[in-house]
Protein backbone atom coordinates (compact mmCIF):
# COMPACT_ATOMS: atom_id res chain seq x y z
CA UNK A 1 4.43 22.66 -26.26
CA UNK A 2 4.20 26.80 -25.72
CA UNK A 3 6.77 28.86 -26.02
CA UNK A 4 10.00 28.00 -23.57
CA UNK A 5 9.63 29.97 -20.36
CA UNK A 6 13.81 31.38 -19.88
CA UNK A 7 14.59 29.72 -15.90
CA UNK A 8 17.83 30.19 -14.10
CA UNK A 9 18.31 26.72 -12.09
CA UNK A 10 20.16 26.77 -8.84
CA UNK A 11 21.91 23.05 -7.72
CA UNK A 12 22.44 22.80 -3.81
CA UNK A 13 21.59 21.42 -0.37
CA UNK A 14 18.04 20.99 0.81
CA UNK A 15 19.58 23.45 3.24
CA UNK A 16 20.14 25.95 0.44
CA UNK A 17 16.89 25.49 -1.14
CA UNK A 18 14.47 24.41 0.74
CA UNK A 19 12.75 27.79 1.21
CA UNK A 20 12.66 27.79 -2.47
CA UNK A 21 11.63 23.82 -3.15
CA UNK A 22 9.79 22.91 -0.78
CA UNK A 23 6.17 25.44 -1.06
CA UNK A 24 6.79 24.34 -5.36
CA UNK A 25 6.47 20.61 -3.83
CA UNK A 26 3.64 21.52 -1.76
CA UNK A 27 1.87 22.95 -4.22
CA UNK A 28 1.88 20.09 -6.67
CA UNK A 29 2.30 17.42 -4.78
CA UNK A 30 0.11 18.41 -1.48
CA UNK A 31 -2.70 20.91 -3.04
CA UNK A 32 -2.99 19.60 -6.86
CA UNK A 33 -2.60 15.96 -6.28
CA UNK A 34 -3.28 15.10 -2.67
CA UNK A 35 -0.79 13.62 -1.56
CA UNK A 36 -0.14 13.41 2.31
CA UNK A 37 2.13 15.83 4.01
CA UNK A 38 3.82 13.21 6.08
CA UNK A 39 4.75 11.92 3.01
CA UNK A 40 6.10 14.00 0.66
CA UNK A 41 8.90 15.33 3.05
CA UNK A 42 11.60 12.22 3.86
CA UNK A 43 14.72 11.19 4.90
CA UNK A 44 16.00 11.57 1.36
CA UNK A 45 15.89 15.61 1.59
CA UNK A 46 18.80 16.51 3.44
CA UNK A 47 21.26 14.03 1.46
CA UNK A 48 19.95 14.43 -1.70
CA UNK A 49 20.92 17.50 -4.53
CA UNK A 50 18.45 19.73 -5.03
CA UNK A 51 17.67 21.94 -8.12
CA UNK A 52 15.31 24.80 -8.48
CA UNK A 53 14.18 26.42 -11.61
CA UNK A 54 13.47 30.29 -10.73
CA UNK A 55 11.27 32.13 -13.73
CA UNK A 56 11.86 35.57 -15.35
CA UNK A 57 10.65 37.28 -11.99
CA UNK A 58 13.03 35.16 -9.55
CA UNK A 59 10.20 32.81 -8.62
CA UNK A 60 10.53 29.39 -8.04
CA UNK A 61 8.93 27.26 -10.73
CA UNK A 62 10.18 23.88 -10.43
CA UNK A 63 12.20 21.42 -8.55
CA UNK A 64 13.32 18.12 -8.55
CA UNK A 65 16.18 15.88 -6.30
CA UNK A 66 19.02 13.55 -7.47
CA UNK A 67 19.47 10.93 -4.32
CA UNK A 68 22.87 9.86 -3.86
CA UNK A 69 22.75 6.11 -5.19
CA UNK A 70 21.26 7.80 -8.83
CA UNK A 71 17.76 8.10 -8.33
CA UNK A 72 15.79 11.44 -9.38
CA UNK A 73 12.25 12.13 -7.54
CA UNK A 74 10.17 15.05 -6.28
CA UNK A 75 9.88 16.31 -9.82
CA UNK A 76 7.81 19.17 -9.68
CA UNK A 77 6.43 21.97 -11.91
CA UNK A 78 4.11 24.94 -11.00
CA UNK A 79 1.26 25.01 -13.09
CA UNK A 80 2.81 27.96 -15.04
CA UNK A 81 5.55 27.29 -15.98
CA UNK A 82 4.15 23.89 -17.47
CA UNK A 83 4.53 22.86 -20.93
CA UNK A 84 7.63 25.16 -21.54
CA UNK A 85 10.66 23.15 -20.82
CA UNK A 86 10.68 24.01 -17.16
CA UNK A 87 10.88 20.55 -16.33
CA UNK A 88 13.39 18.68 -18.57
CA UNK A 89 15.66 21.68 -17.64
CA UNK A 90 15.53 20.49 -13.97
CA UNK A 91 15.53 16.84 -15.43
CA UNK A 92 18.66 17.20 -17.67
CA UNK A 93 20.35 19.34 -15.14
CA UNK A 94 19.77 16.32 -12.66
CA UNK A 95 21.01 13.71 -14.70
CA UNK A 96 24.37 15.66 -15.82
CA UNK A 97 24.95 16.01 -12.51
CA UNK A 98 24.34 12.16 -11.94
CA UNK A 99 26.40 10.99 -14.75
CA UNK A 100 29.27 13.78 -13.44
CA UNK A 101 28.93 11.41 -10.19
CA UNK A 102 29.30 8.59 -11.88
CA UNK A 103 26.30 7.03 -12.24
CA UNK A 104 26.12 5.04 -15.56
CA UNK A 105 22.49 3.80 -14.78
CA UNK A 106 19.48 6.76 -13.21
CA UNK A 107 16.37 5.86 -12.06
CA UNK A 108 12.86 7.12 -11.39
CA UNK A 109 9.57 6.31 -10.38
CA UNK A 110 7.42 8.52 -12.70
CA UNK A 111 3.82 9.01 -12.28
CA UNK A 112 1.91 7.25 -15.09
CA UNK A 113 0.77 10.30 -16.60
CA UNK A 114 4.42 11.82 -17.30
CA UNK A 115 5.90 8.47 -18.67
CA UNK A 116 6.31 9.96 -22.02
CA UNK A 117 8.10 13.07 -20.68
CA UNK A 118 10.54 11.23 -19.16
CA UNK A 119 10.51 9.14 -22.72
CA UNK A 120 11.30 11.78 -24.35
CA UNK A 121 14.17 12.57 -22.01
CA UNK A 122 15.78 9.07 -22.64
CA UNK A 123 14.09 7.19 -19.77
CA UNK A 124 12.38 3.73 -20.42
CA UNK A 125 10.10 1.74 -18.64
CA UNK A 126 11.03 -0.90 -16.42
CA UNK A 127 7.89 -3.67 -15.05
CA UNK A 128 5.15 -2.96 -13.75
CA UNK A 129 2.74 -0.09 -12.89
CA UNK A 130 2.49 0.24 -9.23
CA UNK A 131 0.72 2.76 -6.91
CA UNK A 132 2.82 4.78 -4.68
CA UNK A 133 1.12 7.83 -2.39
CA UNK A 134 -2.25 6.89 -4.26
CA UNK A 135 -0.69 7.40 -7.59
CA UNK A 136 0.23 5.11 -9.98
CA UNK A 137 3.98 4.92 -11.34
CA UNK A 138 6.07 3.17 -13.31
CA UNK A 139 9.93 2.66 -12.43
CA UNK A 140 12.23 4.03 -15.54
CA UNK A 141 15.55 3.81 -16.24
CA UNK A 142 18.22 5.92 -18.55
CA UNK A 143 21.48 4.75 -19.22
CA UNK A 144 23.65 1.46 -19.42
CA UNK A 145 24.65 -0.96 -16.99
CA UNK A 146 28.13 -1.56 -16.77
């Protein structure tokens, strides 16, 4: 890993930070990895918390979402900002906020590729690989069940 890029993250709405999530989300999600359009936006965005990492220069450099019954998705990181921390900022900031809810158990469905990130941020592995948006994932887990 390169030197840790400083980030300010904002928690809100997808109302508050949409303007700010969303084109980050595009950009990985749409551009880099091809995803569909009609499928990266959901449901899930307007009752889900959102968090935004903004670099030195106020720019938006990550994002990800904590759904309400504990699950984090739509992990994203410019290409950047990657490899400095950006991303297990959002990540821890996401699950604090999850275990402040009360959540003793959060899940994820991480691309294949970023299992061991989200190892590395306490996450393991549940069953199998799967493909989801033409990308495969694996379901992981952090925490106890009660």
């Amino acid at each position: 890993m390169s030197a840790s890029m400083p980030v300010r993250i904002v928690l809100g709405s997808w109302e508050q930070l949409r303007d700010d999530a969303y084109p980050v989300r595009h950009e990985v999600f749409v551009v880099e990895q091809n995803v569909p359009v009609e499928l990266e936006l959901d449901d899930d965005d307007p009752v889900s918390l959102h968090a935004v990492a903004y670099g030195p220069d106020g720019t938006a450099v990550a994002t990800g979402r904590l759904l309400p019954d504990g699950h984090i998705g739509r992990m994203a990181v410019r290409e950047a900002a990657r490899g400095k921390g950006v991303g297990g900022q959002v990540l821890e900031a996401l699950v604090e906020r999850g275990q402040a809810a009360g959540h003793a158990v959060l899940a994820l469905n991480a691309q294949v590729h970023a299992r061991g990130f989200y190892e590395a941020h306490g996450f393991s592995a549940e069953g199998a690989e799967f493909m989801d948006a033409g990308i495969l994932h694996v379901a992981m887990l952090r925490g106890t069940r009660r």
